[in-house]
C-alpha atoms as a PDB file:
ATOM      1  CA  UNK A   1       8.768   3.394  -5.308  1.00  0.00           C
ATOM      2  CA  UNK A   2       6.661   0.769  -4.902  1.00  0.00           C
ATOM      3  CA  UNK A   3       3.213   0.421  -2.356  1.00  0.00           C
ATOM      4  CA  UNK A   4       2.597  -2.818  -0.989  1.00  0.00           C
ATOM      5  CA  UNK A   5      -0.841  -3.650   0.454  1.00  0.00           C
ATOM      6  CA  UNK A   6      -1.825  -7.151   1.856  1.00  0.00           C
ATOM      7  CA  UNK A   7      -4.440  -9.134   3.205  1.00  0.00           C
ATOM      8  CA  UNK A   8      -3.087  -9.550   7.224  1.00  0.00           C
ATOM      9  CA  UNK A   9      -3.165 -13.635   6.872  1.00  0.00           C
ATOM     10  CA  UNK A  10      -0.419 -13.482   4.312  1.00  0.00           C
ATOM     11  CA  UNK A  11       1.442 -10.808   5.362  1.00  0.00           C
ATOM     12  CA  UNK A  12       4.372 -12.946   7.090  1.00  0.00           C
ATOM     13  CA  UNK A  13       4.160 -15.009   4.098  1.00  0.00           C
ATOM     14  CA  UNK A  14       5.226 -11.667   2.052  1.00  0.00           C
ATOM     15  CA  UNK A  15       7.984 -10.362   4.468  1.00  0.00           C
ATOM     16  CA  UNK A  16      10.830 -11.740   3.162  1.00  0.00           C
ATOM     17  CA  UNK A  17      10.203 -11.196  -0.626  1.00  0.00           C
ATOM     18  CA  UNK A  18       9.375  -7.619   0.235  1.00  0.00           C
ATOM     19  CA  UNK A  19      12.436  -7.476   2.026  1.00  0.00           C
ATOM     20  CA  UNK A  20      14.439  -8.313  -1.206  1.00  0.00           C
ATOM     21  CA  UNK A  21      12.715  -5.503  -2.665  1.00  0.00           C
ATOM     22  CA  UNK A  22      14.535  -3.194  -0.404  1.00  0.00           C
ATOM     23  CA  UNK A  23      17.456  -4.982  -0.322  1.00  0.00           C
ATOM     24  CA  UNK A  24      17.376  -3.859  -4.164  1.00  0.00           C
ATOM     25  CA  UNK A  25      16.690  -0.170  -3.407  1.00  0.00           C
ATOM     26  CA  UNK A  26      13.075   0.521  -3.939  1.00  0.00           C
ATOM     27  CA  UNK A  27      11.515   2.851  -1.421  1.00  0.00           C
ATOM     28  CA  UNK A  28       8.555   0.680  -0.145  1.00  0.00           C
ATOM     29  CA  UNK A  29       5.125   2.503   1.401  1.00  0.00           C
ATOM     30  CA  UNK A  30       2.727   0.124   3.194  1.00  0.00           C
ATOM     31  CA  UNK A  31      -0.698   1.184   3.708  1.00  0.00           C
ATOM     32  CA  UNK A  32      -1.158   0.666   7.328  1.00  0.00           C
ATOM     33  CA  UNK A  33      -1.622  -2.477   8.670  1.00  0.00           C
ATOM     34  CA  UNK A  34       0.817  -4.443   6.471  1.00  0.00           C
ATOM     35  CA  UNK A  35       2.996  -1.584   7.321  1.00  0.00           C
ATOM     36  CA  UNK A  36       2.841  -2.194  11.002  1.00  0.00           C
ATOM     37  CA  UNK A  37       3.264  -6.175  10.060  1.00  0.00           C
ATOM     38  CA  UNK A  38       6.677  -5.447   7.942  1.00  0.00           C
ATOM     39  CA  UNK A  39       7.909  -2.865  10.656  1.00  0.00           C
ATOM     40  CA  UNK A  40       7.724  -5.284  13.339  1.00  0.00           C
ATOM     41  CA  UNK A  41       9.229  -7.768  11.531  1.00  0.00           C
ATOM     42  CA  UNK A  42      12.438  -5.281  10.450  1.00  0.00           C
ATOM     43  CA  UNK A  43      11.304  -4.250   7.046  1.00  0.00           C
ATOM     44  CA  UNK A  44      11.390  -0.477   6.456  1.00  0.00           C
ATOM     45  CA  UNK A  45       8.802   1.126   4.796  1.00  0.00           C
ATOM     46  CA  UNK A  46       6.676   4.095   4.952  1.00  0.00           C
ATOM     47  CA  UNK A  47       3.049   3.632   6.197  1.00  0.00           C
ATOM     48  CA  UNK A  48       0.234   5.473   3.598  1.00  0.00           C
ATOM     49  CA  UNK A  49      -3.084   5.906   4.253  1.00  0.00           C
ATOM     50  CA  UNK A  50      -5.817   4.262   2.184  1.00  0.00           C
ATOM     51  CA  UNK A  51      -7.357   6.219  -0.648  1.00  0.00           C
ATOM     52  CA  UNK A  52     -10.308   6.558   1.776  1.00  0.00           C
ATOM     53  CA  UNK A  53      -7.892   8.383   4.059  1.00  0.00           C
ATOM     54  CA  UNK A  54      -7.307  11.746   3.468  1.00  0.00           C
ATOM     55  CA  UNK A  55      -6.461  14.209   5.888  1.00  0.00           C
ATOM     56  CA  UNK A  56      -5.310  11.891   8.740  1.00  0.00           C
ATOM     57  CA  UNK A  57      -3.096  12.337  10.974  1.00  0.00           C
ATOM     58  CA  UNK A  58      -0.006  10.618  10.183  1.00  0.00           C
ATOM     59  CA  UNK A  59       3.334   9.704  12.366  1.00  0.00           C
ATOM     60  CA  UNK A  60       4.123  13.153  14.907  1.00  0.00           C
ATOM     61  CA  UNK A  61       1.217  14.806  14.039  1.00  0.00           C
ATOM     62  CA  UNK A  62       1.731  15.165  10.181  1.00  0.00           C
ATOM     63  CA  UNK A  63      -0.980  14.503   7.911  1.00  0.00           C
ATOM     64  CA  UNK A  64      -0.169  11.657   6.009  1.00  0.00           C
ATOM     65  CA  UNK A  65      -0.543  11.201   2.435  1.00  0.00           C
ATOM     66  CA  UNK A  66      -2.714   8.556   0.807  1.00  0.00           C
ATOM     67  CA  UNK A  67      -2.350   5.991  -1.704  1.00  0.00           C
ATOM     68  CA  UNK A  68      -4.310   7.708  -4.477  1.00  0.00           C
ATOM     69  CA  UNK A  69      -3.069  10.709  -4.021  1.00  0.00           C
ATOM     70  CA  UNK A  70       0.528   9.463  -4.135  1.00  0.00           C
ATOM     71  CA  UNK A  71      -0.525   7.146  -7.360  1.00  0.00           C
ATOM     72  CA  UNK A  72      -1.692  10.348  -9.021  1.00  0.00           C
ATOM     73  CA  UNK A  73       1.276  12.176  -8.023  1.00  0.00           C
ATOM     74  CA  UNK A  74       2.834   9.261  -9.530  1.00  0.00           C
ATOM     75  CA  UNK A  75       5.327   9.032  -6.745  1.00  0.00           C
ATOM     76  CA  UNK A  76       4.287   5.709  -6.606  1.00  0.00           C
ATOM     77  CA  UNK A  77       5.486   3.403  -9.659  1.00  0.00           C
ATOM     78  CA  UNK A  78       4.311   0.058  -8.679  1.00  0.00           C
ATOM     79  CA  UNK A  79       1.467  -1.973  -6.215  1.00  0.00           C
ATOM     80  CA  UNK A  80       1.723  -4.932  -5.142  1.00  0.00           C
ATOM     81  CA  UNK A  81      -1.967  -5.637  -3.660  1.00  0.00           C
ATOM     82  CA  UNK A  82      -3.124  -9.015  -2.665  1.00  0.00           C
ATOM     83  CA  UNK A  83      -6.678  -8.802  -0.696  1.00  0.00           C
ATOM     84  CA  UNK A  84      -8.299 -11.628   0.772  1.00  0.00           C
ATOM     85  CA  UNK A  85      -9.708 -13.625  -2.010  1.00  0.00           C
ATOM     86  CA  UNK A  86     -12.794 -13.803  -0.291  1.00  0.00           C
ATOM     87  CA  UNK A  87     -13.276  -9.992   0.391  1.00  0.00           C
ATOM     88  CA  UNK A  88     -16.201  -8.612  -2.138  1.00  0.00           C
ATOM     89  CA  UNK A  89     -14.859  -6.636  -5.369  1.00  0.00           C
ATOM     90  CA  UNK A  90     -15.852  -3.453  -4.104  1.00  0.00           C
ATOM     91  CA  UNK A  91     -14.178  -3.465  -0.897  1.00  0.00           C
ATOM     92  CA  UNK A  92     -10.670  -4.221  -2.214  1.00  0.00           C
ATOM     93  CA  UNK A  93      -8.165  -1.336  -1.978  1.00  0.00           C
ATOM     94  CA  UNK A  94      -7.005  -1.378  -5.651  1.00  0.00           C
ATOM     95  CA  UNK A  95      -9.051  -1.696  -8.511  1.00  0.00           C
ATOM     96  CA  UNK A  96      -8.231  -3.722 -11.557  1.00  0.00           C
ATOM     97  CA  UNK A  97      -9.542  -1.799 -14.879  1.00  0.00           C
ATOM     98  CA  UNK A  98     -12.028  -4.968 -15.305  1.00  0.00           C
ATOM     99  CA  UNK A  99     -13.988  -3.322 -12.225  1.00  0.00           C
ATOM    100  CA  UNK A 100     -14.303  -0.021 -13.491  1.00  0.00           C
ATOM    101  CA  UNK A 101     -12.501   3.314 -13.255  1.00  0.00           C
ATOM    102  CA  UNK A 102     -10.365   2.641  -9.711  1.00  0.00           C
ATOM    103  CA  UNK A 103      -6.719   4.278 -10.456  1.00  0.00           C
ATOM    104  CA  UNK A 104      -7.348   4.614 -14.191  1.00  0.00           C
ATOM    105  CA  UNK A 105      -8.086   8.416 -13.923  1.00  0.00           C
ATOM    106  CA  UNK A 106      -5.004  10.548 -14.276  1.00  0.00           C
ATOM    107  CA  UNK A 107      -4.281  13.411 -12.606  1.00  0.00           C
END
């Protein structure tokens, strides 16, 4: 399973290699917007909510689960994040280890 997460200007330019990595069975999660980019443009994937997100309400009324949790959970074994390179360290979604604890912690 793998969580894909990208900055809206360069979603397009991810579609098609995401694509391949359905085409070669992973299950892909998007968190939301780049979910609703790869969805439009005929990828499937399943939308996540940020770690921020928890309790939301998801598709049909179902809460949706978030990225942490899922990472924790470790129903998640790879993310692919690429935030705008302009976008200050502590605003990015993911956080290397070089920026402090971020996904580190296990559960």
């Amino acid at each position: 399973n793998i969580l894909i997460s990208c900055n809206a200007d360069l979603v397009m330019e991810m579609t098609y290699a995401v694509y391949q990595l359905h085409e070669s069975g992973y299950t892909l999660y998007a968190t939301r917007e780049t979910g609703e980019a790869l969805q439009a443009n005929h990828v499937p994937c399943t939308i996540i909510g940020y770690p921020t997100e928890e309790g939301k309400q998801g598709p049909e009324g179902h809460e949706s689960e978030n990225a942490l949790s899922m990472i924790k959970e470790k129903k998640i074994g790879m993310v692919i994040n690429i935030p705008h390179p302009l976008i200050e360290t502590s605003q990015r979604l993911l956080v290397d280890p070089s920026y402090g604890r971020g996904f580190r912690d296990s559960a």
